[in-house]
Protein backbone atom coordinates (compact mmCIF):
# COMPACT_ATOMS: atom_id res chain seq x y z
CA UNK A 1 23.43 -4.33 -21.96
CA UNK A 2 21.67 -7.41 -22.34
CA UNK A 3 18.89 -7.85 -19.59
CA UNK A 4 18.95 -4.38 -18.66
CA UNK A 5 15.30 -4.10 -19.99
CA UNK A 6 14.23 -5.95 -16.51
CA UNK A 7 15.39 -3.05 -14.68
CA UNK A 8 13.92 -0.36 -16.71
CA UNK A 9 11.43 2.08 -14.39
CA UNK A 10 8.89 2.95 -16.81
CA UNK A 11 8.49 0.45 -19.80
CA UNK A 12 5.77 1.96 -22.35
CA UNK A 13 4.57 -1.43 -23.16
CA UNK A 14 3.28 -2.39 -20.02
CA UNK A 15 -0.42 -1.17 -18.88
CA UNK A 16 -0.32 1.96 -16.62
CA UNK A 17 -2.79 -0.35 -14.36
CA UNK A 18 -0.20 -2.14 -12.95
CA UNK A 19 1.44 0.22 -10.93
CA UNK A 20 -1.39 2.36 -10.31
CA UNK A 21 -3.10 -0.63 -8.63
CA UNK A 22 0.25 -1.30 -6.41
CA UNK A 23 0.44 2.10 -5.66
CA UNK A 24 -3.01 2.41 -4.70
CA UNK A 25 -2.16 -1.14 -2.46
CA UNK A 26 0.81 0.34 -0.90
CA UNK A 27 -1.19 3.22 0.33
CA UNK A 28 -3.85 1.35 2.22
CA UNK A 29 -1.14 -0.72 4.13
CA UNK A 30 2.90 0.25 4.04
CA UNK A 31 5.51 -1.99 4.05
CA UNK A 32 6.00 -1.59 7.88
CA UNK A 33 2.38 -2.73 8.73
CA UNK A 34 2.99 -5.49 6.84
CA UNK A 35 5.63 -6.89 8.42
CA UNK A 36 4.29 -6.07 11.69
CA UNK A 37 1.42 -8.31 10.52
CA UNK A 38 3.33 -10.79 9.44
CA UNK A 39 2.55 -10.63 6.22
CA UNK A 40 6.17 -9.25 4.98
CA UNK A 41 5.99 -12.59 2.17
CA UNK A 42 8.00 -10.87 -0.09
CA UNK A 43 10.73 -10.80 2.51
CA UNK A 44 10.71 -14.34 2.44
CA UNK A 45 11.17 -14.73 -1.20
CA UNK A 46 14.16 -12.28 -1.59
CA UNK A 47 16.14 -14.15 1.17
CA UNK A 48 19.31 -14.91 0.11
CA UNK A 49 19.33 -18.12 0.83
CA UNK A 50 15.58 -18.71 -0.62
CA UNK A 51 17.08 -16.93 -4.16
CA UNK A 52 20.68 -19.32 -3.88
CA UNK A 53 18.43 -22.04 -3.43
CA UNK A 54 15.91 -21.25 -6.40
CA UNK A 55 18.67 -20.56 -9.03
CA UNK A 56 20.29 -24.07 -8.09
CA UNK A 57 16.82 -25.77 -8.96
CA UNK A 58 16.44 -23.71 -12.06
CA UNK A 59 20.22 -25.18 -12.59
CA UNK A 60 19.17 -28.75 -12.27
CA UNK A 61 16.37 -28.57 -14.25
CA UNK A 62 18.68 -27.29 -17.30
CA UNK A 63 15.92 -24.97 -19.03
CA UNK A 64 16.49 -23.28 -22.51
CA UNK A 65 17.17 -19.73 -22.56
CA UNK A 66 14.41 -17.46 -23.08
CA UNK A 67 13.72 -14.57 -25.43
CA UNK A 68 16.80 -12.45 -24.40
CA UNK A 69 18.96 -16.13 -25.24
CA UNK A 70 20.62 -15.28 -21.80
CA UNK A 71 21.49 -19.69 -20.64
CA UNK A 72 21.49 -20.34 -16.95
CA UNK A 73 25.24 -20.50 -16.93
CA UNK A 74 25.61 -17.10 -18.38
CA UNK A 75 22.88 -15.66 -15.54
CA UNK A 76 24.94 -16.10 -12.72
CA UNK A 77 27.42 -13.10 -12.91
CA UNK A 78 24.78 -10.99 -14.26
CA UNK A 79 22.86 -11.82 -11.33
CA UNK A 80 25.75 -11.50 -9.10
CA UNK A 81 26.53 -8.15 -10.39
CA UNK A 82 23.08 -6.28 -10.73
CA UNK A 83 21.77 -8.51 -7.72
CA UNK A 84 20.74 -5.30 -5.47
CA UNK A 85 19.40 -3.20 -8.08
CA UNK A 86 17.32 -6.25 -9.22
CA UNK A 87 15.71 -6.55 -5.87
CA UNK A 88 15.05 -3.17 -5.07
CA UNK A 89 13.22 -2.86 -8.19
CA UNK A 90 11.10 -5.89 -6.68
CA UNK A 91 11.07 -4.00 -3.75
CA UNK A 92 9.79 -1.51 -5.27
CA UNK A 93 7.12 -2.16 -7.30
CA UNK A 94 8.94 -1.44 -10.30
CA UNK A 95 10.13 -5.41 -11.65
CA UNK A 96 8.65 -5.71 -15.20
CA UNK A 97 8.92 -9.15 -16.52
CA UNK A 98 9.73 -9.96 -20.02
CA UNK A 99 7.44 -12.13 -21.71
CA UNK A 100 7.63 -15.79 -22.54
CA UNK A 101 9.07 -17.49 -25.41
CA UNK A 102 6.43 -19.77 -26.89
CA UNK A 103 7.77 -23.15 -28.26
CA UNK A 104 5.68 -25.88 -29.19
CA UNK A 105 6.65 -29.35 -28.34
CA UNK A 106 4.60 -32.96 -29.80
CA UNK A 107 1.44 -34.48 -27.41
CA UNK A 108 1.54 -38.21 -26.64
CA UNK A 109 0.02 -40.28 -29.46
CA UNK A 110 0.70 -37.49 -32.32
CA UNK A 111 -2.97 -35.53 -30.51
CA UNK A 112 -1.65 -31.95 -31.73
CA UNK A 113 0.88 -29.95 -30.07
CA UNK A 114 1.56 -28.55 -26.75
CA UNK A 115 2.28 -25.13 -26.21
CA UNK A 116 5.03 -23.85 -23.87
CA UNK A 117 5.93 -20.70 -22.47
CA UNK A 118 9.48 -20.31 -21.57
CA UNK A 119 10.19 -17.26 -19.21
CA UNK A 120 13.58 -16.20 -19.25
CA UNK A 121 16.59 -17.60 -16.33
CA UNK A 122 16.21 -14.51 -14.29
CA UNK A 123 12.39 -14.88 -14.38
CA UNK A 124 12.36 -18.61 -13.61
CA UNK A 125 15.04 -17.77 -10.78
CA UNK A 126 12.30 -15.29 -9.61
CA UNK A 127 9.20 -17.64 -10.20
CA UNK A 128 11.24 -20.37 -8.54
CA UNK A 129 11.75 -18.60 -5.53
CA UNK A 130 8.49 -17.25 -5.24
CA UNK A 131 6.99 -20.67 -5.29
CA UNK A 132 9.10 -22.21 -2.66
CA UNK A 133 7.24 -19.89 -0.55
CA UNK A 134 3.94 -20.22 -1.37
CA UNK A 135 4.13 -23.90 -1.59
CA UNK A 136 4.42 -24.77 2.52
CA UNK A 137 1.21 -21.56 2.66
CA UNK A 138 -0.86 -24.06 0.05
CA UNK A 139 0.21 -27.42 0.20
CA UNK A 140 -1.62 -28.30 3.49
CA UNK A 141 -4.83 -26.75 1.75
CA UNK A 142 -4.17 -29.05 -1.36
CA UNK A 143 -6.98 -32.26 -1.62
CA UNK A 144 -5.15 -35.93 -0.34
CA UNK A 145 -6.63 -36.87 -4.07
CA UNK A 146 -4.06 -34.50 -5.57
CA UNK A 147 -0.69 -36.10 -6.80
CA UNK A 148 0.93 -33.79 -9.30
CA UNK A 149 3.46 -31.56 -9.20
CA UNK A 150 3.32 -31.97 -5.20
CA UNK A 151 6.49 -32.81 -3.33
CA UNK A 152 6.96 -36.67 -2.16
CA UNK A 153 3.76 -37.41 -4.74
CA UNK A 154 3.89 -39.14 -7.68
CA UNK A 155 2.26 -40.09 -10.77
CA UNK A 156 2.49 -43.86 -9.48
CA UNK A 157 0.73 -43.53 -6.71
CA UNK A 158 -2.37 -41.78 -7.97
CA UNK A 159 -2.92 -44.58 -10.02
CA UNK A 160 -2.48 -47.04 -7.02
CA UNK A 161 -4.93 -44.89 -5.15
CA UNK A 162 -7.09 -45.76 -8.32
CA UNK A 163 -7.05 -49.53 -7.74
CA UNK A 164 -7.48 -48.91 -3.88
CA UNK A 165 -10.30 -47.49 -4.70
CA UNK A 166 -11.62 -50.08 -7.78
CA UNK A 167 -10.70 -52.71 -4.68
CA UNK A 168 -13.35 -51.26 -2.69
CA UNK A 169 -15.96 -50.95 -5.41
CA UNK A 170 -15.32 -48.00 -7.72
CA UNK A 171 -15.37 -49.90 -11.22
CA UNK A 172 -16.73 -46.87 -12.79
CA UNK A 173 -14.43 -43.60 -13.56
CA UNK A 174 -15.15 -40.65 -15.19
CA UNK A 175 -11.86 -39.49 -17.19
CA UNK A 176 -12.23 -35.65 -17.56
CA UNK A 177 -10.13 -34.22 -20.67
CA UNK A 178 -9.95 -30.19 -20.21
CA UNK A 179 -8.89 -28.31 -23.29
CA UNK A 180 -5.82 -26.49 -23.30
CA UNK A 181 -5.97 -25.83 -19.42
CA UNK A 182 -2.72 -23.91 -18.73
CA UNK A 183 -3.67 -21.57 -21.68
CA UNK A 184 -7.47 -20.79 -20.49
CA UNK A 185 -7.64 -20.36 -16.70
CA UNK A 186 -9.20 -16.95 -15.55
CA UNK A 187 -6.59 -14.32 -13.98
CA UNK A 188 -9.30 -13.06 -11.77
CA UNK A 189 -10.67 -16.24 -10.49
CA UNK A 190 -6.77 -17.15 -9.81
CA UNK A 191 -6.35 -14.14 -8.40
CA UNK A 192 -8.92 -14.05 -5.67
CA UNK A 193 -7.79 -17.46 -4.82
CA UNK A 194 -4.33 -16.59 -4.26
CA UNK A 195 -5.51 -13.09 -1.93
CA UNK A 196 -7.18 -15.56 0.04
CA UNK A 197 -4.05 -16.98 1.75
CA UNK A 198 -1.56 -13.98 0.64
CA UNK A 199 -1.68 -11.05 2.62
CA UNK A 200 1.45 -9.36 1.15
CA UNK A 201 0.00 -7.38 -1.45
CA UNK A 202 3.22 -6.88 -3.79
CA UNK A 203 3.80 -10.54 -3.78
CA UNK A 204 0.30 -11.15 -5.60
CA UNK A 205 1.18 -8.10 -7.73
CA UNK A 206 4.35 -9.59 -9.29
CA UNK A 207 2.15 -12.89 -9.71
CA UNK A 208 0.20 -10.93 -11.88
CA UNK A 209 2.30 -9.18 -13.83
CA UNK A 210 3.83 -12.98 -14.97
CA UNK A 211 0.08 -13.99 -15.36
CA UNK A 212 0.00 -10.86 -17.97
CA UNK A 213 3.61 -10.78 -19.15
CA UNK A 214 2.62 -12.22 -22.99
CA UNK A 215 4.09 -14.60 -25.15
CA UNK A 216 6.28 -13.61 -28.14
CA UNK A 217 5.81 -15.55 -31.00
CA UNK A 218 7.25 -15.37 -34.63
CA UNK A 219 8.68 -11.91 -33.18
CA UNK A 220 5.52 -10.47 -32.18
CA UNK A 221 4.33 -10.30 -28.35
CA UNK A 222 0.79 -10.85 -27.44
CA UNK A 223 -0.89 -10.14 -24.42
CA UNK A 224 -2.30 -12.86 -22.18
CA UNK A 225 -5.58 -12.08 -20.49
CA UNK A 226 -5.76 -15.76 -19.28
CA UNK A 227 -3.67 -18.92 -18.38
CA UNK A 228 -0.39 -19.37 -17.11
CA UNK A 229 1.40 -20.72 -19.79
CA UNK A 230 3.50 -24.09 -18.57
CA UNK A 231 7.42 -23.60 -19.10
CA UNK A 232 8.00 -21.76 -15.89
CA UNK A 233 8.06 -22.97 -12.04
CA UNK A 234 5.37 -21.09 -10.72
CA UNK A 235 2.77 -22.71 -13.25
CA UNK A 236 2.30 -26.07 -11.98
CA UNK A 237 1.33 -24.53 -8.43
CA UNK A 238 -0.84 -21.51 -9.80
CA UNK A 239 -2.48 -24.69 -11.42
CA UNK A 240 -3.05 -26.97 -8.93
CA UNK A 241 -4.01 -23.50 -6.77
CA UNK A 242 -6.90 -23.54 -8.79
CA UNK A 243 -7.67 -26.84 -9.59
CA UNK A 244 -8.10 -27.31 -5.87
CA UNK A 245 -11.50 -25.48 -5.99
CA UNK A 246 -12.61 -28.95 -8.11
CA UNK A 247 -11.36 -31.06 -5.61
CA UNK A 248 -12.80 -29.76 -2.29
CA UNK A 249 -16.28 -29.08 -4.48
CA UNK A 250 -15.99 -32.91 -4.96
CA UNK A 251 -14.84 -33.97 -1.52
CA UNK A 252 -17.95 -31.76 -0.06
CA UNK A 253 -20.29 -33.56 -1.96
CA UNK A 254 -18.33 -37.00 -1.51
CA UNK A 255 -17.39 -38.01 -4.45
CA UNK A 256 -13.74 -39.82 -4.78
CA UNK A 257 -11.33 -38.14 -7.22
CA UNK A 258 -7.77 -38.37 -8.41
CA UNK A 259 -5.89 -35.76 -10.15
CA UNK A 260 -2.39 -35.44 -11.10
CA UNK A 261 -2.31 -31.15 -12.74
CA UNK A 262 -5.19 -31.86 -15.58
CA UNK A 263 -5.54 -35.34 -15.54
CA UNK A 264 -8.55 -36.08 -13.53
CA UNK A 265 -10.61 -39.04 -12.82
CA UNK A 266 -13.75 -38.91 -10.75
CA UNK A 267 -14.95 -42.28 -9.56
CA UNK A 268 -18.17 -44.50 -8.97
CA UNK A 269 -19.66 -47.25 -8.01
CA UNK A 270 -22.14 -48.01 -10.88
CA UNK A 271 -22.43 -46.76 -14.46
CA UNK A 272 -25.33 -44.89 -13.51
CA UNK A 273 -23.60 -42.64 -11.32
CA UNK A 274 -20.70 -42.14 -13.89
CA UNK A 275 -22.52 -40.33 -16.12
CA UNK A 276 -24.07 -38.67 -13.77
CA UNK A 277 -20.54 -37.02 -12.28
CA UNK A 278 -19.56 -36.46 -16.33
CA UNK A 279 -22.68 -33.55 -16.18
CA UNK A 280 -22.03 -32.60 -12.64
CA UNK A 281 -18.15 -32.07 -13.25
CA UNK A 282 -18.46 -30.48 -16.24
CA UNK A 283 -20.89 -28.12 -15.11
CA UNK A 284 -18.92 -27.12 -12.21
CA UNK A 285 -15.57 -26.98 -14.58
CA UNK A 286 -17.36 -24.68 -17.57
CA UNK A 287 -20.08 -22.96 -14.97
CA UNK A 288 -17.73 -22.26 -11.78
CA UNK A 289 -13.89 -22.34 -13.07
CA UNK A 290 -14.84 -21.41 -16.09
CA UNK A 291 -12.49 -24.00 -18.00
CA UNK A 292 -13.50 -25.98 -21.16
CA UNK A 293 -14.04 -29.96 -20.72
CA UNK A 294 -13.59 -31.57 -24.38
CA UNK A 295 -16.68 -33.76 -25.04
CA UNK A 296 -15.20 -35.83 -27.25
CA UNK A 297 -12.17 -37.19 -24.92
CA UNK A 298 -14.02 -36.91 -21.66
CA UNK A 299 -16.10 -40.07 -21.02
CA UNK A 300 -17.47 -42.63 -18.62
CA UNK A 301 -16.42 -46.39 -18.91
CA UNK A 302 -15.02 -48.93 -16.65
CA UNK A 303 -11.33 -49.24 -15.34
CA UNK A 304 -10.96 -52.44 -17.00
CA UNK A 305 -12.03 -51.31 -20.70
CA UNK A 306 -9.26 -50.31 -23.03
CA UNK A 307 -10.91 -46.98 -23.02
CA UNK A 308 -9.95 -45.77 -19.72
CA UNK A 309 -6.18 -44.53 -19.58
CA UNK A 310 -4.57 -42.28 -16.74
CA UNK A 311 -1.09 -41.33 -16.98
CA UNK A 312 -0.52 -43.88 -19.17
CA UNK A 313 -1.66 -46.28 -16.71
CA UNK A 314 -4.95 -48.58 -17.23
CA UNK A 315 -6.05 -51.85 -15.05
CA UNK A 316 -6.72 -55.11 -15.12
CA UNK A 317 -8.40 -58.12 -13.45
CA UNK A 318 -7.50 -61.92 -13.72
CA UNK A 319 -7.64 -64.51 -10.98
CA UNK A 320 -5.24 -62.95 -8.34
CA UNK A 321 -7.16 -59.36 -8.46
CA UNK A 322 -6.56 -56.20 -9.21
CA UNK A 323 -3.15 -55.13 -11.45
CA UNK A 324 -1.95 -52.16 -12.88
CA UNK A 325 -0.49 -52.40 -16.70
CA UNK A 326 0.45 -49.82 -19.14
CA UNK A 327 -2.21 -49.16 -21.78
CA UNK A 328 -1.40 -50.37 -24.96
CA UNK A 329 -0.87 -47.26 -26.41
CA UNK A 330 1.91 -46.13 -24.15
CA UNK A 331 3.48 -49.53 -24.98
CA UNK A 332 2.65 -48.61 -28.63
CA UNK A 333 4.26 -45.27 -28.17
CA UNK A 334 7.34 -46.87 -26.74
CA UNK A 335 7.73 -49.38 -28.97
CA UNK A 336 8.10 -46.75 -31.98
CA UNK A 337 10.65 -45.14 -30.22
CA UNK A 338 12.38 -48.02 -30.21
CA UNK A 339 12.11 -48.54 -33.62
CA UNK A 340 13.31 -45.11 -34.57
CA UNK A 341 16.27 -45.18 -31.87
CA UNK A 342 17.68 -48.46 -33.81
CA UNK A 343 16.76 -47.88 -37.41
CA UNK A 344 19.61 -49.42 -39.50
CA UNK A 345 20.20 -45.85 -41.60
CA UNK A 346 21.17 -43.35 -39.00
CA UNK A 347 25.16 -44.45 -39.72
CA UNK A 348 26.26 -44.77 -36.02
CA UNK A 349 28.33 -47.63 -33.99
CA UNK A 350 26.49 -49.82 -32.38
CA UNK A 351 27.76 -49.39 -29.27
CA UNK A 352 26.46 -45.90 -29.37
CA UNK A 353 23.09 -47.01 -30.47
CA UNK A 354 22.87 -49.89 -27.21
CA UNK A 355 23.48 -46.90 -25.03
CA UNK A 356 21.15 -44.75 -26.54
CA UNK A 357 18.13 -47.50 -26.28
CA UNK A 358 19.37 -48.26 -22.62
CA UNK A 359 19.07 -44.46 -21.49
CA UNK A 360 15.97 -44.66 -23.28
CA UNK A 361 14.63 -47.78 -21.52
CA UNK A 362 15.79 -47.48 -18.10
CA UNK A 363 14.07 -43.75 -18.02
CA UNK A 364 10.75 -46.05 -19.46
CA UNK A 365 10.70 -48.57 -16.94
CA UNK A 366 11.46 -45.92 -14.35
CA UNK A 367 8.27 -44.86 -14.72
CA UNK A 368 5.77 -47.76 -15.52
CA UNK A 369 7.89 -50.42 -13.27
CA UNK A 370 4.83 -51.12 -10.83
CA UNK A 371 2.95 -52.10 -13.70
CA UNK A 372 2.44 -55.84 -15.08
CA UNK A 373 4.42 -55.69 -18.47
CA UNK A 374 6.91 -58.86 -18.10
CA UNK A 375 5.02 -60.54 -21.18
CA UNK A 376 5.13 -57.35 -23.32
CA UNK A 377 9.19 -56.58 -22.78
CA UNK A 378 10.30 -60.19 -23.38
CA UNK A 379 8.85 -59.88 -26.64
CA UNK A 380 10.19 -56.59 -26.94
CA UNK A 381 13.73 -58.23 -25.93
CA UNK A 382 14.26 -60.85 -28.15
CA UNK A 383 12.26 -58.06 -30.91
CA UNK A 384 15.22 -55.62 -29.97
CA UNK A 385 18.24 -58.32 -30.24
CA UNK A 386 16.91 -59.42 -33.71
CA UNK A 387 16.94 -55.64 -34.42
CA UNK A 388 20.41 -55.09 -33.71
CA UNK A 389 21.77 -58.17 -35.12
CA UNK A 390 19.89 -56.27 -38.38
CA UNK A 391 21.54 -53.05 -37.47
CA UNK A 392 25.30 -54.84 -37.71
CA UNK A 393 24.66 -56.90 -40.60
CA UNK A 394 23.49 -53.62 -42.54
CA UNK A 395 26.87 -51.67 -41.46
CA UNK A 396 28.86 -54.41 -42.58
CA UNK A 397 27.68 -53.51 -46.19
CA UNK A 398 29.83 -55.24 -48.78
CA UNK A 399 29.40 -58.93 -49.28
CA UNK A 400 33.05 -60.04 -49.01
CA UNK A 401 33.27 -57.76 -45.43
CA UNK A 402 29.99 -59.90 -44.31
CA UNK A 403 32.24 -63.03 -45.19
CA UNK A 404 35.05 -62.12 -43.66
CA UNK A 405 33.33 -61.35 -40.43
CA UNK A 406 30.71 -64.06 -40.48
CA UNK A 407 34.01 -66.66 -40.82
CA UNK A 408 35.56 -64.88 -37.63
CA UNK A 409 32.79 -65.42 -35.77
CA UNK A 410 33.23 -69.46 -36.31
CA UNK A 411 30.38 -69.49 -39.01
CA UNK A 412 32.19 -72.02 -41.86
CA UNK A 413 33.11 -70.76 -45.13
CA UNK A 414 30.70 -72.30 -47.36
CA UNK A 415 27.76 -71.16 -44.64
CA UNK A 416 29.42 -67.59 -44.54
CA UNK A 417 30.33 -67.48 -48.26
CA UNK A 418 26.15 -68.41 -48.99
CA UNK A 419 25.03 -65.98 -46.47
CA UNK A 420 27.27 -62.73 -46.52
CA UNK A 421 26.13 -62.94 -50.81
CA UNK A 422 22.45 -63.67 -50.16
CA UNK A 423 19.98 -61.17 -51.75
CA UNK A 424 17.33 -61.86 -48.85
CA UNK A 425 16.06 -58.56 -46.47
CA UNK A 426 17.81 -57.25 -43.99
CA UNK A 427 15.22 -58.17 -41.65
CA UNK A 428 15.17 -61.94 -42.52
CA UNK A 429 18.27 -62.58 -42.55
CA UNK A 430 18.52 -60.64 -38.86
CA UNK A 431 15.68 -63.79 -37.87
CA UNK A 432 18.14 -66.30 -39.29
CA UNK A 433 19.64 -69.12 -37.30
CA UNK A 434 23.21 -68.28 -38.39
CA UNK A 435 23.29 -64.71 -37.45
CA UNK A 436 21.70 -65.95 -33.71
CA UNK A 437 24.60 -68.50 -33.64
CA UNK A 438 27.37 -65.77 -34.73
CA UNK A 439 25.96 -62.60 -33.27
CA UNK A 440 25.28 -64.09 -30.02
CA UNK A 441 23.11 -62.93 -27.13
CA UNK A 442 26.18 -63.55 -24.98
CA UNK A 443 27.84 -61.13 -27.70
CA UNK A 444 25.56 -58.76 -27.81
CA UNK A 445 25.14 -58.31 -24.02
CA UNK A 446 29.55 -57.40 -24.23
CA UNK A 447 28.98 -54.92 -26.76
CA UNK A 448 26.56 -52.96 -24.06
CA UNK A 449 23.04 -54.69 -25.02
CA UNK A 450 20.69 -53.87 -21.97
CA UNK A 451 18.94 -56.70 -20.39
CA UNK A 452 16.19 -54.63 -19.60
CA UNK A 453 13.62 -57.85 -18.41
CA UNK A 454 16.11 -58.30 -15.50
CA UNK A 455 15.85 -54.63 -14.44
CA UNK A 456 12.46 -54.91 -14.50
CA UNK A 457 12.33 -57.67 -12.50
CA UNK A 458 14.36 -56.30 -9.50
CA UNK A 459 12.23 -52.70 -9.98
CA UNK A 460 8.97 -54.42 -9.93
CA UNK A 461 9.88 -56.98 -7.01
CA UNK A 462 10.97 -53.33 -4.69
CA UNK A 463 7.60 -52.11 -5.17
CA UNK A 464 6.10 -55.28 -4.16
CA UNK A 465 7.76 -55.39 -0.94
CA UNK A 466 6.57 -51.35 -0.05
């Protein structure tokens, strides 16, 4: 029976270790001290509610299936029928989970590839309910300069808190780039952090055992004797967990930071003591936390030079202040897509392709709205319209049907006859003043063209009444 392996009692792959360490934890404190100590965690986590709750999120976020292929649809009767022999083998000690599937999905700008690690539904259903526990233990702990993966925190508003804080002064930032961070954080550093605040001993042993679970790739599982691979629920909080560490080390000596997961910026006052918090960071990163800061992408510079970029975010100064924009290669980035959503050979309606490039866009602009971009999307608007006009004209193919329609559109027959034969580009004749008088904007906008510089408008105008 598919999934049955979770349940399995003795599974030769795993280390021996495992249970002999739980074992030897169960015998300093039993299950009834630590509930009389209020430290019965684990409790918490199996609560019916807490687990009904936890598979709904894991529903909502519409995951892939893992290595068994079991989808979140097909989880819920399985979990409904072995629900009690699942838990008990929580209970117990005994809960081996499978290991990850590794997929690899594209980094922004074409910089390599990021790898995830996607735990199976069960697991996430587990991972997700273990998290909405530990989050109300470590949240208060958590550094005010912290804004990612944090409930009612965002990545807009770490990079207002950045030009709160170039408003008062800090015109310097350090931008810290730390290689592969999910992959290469220490278990036992993680660990020890986690004991700290969690007294119920089997609840940091079935952390663990997802810490060293392994990733099966091409087939073949391999062990992992560091990171928490990012695909599952609990990772974002094991990371910021640990990250933390940076944060208070920084607030101690009173330095200003903002991180949102592993994007961190460190601020200053003069370019001076930029590069000196580029060594001190780094040493503390590579000396304490015993992570790897890449030299080459971490860097001191100003938070108006075209070098600084957080979250896709930069900043900029003209006579009224302080404004946020996107950096130029986000808009880059989205302009591309753009260009690849309407390309003229993909063979679909129109209509289809306009809703496609509005999804697209209104996602976009959900996210950089509080930033100054009104020049860069009218240019990208009228850019768009010509590239749909293109996009018709090419699936009207033959000359005579690029007659016919030109003439129904109130273009006259010698005009359409000339145009619908011409040999010029697609492009060119997409510019011309006869396709903007036949395929008009007004036209367009019926056949479910997005006037995305009006959205933007009303988005941008909310945030500057908050």
């Amino acid at each position: 029976m598919r999934m049955a392996k979770y349940l399995n009692k003795g599974c030769p792959q795993r280390d021996s270790v495992e249970r002999e360490e739980y074992a030897g934890a169960r015998s300093i404190g039993t299950r009834e001290n630590e509930e009389r100590d209020g430290a019965d965690l684990l409790g918490k986590i199996l609560d019916r509610n807490n687990l009904n709750r936890a598979y709904k999120q894991v529903k909502r976020n519409h995951g892939a299936p893992g290595i068994d292929g079991m989808t979140v649809e097909e989880a819920l009767p399985w979990l409904r029928e072995h629900r009690e022999e699942l838990l008990k083998s929580i209970r117990d000690g005994e809960y081996e989970p499978n290991p990850v599937r590794r997929k690899e999905i594209p980094k922004p700008e074409g910089s390599g590839m990021r790898k995830l690690g996607i735990p199976t539904v069960v697991d996430r259903v587990i991972q997700q309910a273990i998290a909405q526990q530990l989050l109300p233990i470590f949240e208060p702990l958590f550094s005010d300069g912290s804004y990612g993966y944090r409930p009612g925190r965002s990545a807009q508003q770490a990079i207002r808190k950045v030009k709160e804080y170039a408003e008062q002064g800090y015109t310097q930032v350090v931008v810290i780039d730390l290689s592969k961070y999910f992959d290469t954080l220490s278990h036992e550093l993680l660990m020890n952090l986690l004991r700290r605040q969690i007294h119920d001993r089997r609840v940091t042993n079935i952390i663990k055992k997802y810490l060293k679970s392994g990733v099966m790739e091409n087939g073949v599982v391999r062990k992992t004797e560091e990171g928490s691979p990012q695909g599952g629920p609990l990772s974002p909080l094991l990371a910021n967990i640990y990250l933390n560490e940076f944060d208070q080390e920084m607030k101690r000596r009173g330095v200003q930071v903002i991180r949102y997961a592993d994007d961190i910026v460190v601020l200053a006052k003069s370019q001076r003591a930029a590069g000196h918090l580029l060594k001190s960071s780094r040493k503390y990163l590579e000396g304490k936390l015993k992570l790897q800061v890449n030299v080459q992408k971490s860097k001191a510079t100003g938070v108006y030079s075209k070098q600084f970029k957080f979250l896709g975010f930069t900043l900029g100064k003209n006579g009224n202040g302080i404004y946020i924009r996107a950096h130029e290669k986000s808009l880059a980035k989205a302009k591309r897509k753009l260009k690849d959503l309407t390309r003229r050979n993909q063979g679909r309606n129109v209509r289809k392709v306009m809703e496609n490039v509005k999804v697209y866009i209104r996602g976009w602009l959900g996210y950089y709205y509080i930033a100054s971009i009104k020049q860069a999307l009218q240019r990208w608007n009228g850019w768009l319209r010509r590239r749909f006009r293109m996009y018709i004209w090419k699936q009207w193919k033959k000359p005579k049907t690029k007659v016919q329609n030109l003439r129904k559109l109130g273009v006259p027959d010698e005009q359409a006859y000339q145009w619908g034969n011409s040999r010029l580009g697609y492009w060119r004749i997409a510019g011309s003043a006869v396709l903007q008088r036949s395929i008009t904007n007004e036209k367009l906008t019926l056949a479910g063209y997005y006037d995305f510089p009006a959205q933007y408008e009303h988005l941008h105008k909310l945030h500057l009444c908050d």
